[in-house]
Protein backbone atom coordinates (compact mmCIF):
# COMPACT_ATOMS: atom_id res chain seq x y z
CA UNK A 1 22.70 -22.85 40.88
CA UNK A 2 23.21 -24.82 37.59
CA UNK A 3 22.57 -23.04 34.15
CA UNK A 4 19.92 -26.40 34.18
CA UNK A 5 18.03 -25.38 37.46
CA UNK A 6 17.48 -21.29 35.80
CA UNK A 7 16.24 -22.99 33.16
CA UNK A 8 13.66 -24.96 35.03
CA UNK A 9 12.63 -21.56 36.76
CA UNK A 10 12.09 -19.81 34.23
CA UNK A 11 8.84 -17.49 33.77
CA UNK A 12 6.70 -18.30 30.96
CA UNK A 13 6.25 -15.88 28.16
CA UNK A 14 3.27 -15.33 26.02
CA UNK A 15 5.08 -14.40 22.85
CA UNK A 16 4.92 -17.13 20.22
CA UNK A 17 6.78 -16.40 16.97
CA UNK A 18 4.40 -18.55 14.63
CA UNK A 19 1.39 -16.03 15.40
CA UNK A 20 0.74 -13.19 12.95
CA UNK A 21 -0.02 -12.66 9.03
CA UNK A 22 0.62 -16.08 7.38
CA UNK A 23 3.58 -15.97 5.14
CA UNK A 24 3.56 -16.76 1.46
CA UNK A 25 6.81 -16.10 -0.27
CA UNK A 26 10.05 -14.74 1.05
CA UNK A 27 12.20 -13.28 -2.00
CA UNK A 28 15.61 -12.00 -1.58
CA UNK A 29 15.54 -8.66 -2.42
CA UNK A 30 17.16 -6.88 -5.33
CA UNK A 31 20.30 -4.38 -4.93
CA UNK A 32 18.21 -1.57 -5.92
CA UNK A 33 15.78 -2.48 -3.26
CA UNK A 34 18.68 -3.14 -0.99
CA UNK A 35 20.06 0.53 -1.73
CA UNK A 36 16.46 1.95 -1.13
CA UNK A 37 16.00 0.15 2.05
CA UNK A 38 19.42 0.89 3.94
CA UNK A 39 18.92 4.67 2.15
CA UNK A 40 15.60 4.92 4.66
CA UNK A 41 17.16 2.70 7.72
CA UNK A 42 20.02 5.10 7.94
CA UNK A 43 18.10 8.67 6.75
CA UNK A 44 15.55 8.58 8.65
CA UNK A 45 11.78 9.58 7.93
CA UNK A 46 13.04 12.81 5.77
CA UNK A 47 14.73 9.62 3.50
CA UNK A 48 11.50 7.27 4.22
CA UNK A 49 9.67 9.66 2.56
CA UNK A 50 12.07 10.96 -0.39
CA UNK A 51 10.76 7.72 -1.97
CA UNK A 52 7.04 7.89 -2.03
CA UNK A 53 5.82 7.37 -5.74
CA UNK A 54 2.49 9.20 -5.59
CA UNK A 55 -0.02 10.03 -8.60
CA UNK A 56 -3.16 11.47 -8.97
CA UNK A 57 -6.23 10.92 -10.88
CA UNK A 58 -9.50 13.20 -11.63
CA UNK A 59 -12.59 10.89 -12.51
CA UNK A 60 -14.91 13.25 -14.22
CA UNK A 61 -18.71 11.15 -14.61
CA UNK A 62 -20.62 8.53 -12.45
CA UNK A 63 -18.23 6.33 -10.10
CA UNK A 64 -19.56 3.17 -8.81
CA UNK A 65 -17.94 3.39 -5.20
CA UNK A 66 -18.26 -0.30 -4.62
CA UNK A 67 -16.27 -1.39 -7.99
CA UNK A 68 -13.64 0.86 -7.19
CA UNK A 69 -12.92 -0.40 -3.83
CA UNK A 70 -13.02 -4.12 -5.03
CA UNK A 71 -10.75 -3.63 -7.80
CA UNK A 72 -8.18 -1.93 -5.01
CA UNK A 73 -8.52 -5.26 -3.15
CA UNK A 74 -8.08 -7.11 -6.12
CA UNK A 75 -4.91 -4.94 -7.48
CA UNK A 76 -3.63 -5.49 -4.03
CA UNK A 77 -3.75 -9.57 -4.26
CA UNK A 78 -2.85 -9.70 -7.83
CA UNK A 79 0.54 -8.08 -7.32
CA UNK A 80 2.44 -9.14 -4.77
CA UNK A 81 4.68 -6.27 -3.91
CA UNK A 82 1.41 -4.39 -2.79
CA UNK A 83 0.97 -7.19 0.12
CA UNK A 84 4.50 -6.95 1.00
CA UNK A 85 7.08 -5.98 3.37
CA UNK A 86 10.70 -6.18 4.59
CA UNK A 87 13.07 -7.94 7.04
CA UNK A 88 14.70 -6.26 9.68
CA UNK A 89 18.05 -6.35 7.43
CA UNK A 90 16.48 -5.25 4.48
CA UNK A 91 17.88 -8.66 2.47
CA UNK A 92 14.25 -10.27 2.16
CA UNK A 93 11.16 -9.31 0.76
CA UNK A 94 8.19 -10.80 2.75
CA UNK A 95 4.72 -11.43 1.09
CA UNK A 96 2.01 -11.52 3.09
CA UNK A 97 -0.96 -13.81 2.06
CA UNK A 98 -3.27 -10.98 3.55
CA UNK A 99 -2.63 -7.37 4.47
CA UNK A 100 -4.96 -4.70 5.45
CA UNK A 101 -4.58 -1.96 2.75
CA UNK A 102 -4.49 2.01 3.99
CA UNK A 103 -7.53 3.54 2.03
CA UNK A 104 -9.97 6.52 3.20
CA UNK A 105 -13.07 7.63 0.96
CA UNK A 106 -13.38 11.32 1.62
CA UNK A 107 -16.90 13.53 1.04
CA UNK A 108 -15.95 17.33 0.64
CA UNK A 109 -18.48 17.75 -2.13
CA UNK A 110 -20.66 19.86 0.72
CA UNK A 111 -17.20 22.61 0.53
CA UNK A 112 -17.08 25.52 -1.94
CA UNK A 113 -14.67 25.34 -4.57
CA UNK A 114 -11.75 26.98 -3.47
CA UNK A 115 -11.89 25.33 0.04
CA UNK A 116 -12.19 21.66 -1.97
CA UNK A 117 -8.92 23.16 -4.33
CA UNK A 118 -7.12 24.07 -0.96
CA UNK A 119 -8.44 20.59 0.95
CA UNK A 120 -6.67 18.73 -2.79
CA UNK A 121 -3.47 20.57 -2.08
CA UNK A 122 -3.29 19.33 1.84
CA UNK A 123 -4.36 16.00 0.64
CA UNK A 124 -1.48 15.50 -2.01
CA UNK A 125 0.82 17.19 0.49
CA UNK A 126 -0.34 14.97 3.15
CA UNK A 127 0.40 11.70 0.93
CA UNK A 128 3.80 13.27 0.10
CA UNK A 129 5.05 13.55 3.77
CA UNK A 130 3.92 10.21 4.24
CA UNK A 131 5.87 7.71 6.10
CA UNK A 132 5.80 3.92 5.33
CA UNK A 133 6.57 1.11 7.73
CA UNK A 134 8.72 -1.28 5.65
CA UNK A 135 8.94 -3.89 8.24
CA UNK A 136 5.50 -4.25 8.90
CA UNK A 137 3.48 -2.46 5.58
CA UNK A 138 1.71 -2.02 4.05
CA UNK A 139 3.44 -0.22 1.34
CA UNK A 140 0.97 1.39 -0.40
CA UNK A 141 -2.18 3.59 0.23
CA UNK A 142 -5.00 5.05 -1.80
CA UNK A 143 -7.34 7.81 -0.96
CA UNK A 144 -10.46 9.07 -2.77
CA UNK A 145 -12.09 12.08 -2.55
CA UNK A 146 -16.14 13.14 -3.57
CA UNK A 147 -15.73 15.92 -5.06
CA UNK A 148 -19.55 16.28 -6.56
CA UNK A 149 -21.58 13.87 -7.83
CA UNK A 150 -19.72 13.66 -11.11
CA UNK A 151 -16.05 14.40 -9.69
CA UNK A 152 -13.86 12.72 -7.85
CA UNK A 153 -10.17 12.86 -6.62
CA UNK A 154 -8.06 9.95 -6.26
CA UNK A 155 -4.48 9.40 -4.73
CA UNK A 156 -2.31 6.42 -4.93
CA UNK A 157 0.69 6.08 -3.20
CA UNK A 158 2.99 3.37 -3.01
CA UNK A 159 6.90 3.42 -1.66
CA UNK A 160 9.42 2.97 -4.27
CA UNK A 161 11.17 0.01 -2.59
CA UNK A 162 7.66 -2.03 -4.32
CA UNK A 163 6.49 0.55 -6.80
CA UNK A 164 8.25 2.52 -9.64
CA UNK A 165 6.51 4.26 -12.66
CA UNK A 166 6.60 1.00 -14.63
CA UNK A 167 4.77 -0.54 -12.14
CA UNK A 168 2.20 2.05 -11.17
CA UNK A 169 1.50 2.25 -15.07
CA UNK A 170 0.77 -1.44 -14.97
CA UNK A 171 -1.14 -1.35 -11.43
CA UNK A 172 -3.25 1.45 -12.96
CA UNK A 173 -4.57 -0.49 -16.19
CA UNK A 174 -4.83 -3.29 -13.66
CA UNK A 175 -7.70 -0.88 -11.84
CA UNK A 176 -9.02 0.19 -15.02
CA UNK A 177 -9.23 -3.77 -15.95
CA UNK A 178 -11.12 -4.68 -12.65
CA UNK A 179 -13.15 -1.77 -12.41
CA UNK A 180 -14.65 -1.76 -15.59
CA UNK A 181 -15.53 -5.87 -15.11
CA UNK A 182 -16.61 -4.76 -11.41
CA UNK A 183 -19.12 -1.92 -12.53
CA UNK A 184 -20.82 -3.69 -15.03
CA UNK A 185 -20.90 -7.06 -12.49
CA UNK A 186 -19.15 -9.07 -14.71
CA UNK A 187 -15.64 -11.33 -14.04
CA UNK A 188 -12.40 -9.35 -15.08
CA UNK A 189 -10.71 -11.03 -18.25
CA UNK A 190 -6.92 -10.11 -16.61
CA UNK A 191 -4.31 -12.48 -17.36
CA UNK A 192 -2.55 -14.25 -14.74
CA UNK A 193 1.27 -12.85 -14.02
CA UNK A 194 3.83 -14.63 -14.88
């Protein structure tokens, strides 16, 4: 048998390479990011997770619930690290036109106040030990927490192959921006990147 008659006998697959998240950039990445990403490929998940970048916010009044969660979505889309991922080889940076964001409202308000102090400490450790897929993202994940009607608990974290404390500072006034547009229904007055 010719290599031409295997050919013609060969079984059909239903893989097909074009279907998935539409791409809408691929950017080389930088040599920091390149350091980061063969620092986690090679280490392991105890290296994956050396470089979450996590902070946490108390919100102390009313919190319109709705707002918040649409200025996450729109955080997400304005930056496009936050709808990103990697290449197998670490040397591009893929941006996704859409990515499904990792975010979880959580109610303990009902709990006493040293269970919701002890339930804060698992969540923050919780985010800490987390492990992010950088082939397949997302890279980033938020979690708030009721605390009472007038407190709440949020946690961002975002891997530091997208995210550094520059960033987050600017991602944050971004979600201060949108939020305080979002609660009062009005459109956000953000300026387009650059």
């Amino acid at each position: 048998m010719d290599s031409k008659d295997s050919f013609i006998n060969a079984n059909p697959t239903e893989f097909n390479p074009f279907l998935g998240a539409e791409i809408l950039n691929v950017i080389p990445t930088t040599e920091s990011q390149m350091e980061i990403w063969l620092s986690c490929t090679l280490g392991g998940d105890d290296a994956n997770r050396a470089f979450n970048e996590s902070i946490s916010l108390k919100f102390n009044g009313s919190l319109n619930i709705k707002a918040f969660e649409e200025s996450l979505v729109s955080i997400i889309y304005r930056h496009e690290s936050l709808h990103s991922a990697f290449s197998a080889d670490g040397s591009q940076m893929i941006v996704f036109k859409e990515m499904p964001f990792l975010y979880d409202f959580i109610d303990i308000s009902n709990l006493g106040k040293s269970e919701i102090g002890a339930k804060l400490d698992e969540f923050v450790k919780e985010e800490a030990y987390f492990i992010f897929d950088l082939l397949n993202g997302p890279l980033t994940k938020f979690k708030l927490i009721k605390l009472s009607e007038s407190e709440y608990f949020f946690i961002f974290n975002a891997h530091h192959i997208i995210c550094d404390g520059w960033s987050l500072g600017i991602i944050l006034q971004d979600l201060s921006k949108y939020y305080n547009a979002y609660a009062i229904n009005v459109l956000p007055n953000i300026e387009q990147p650059t």
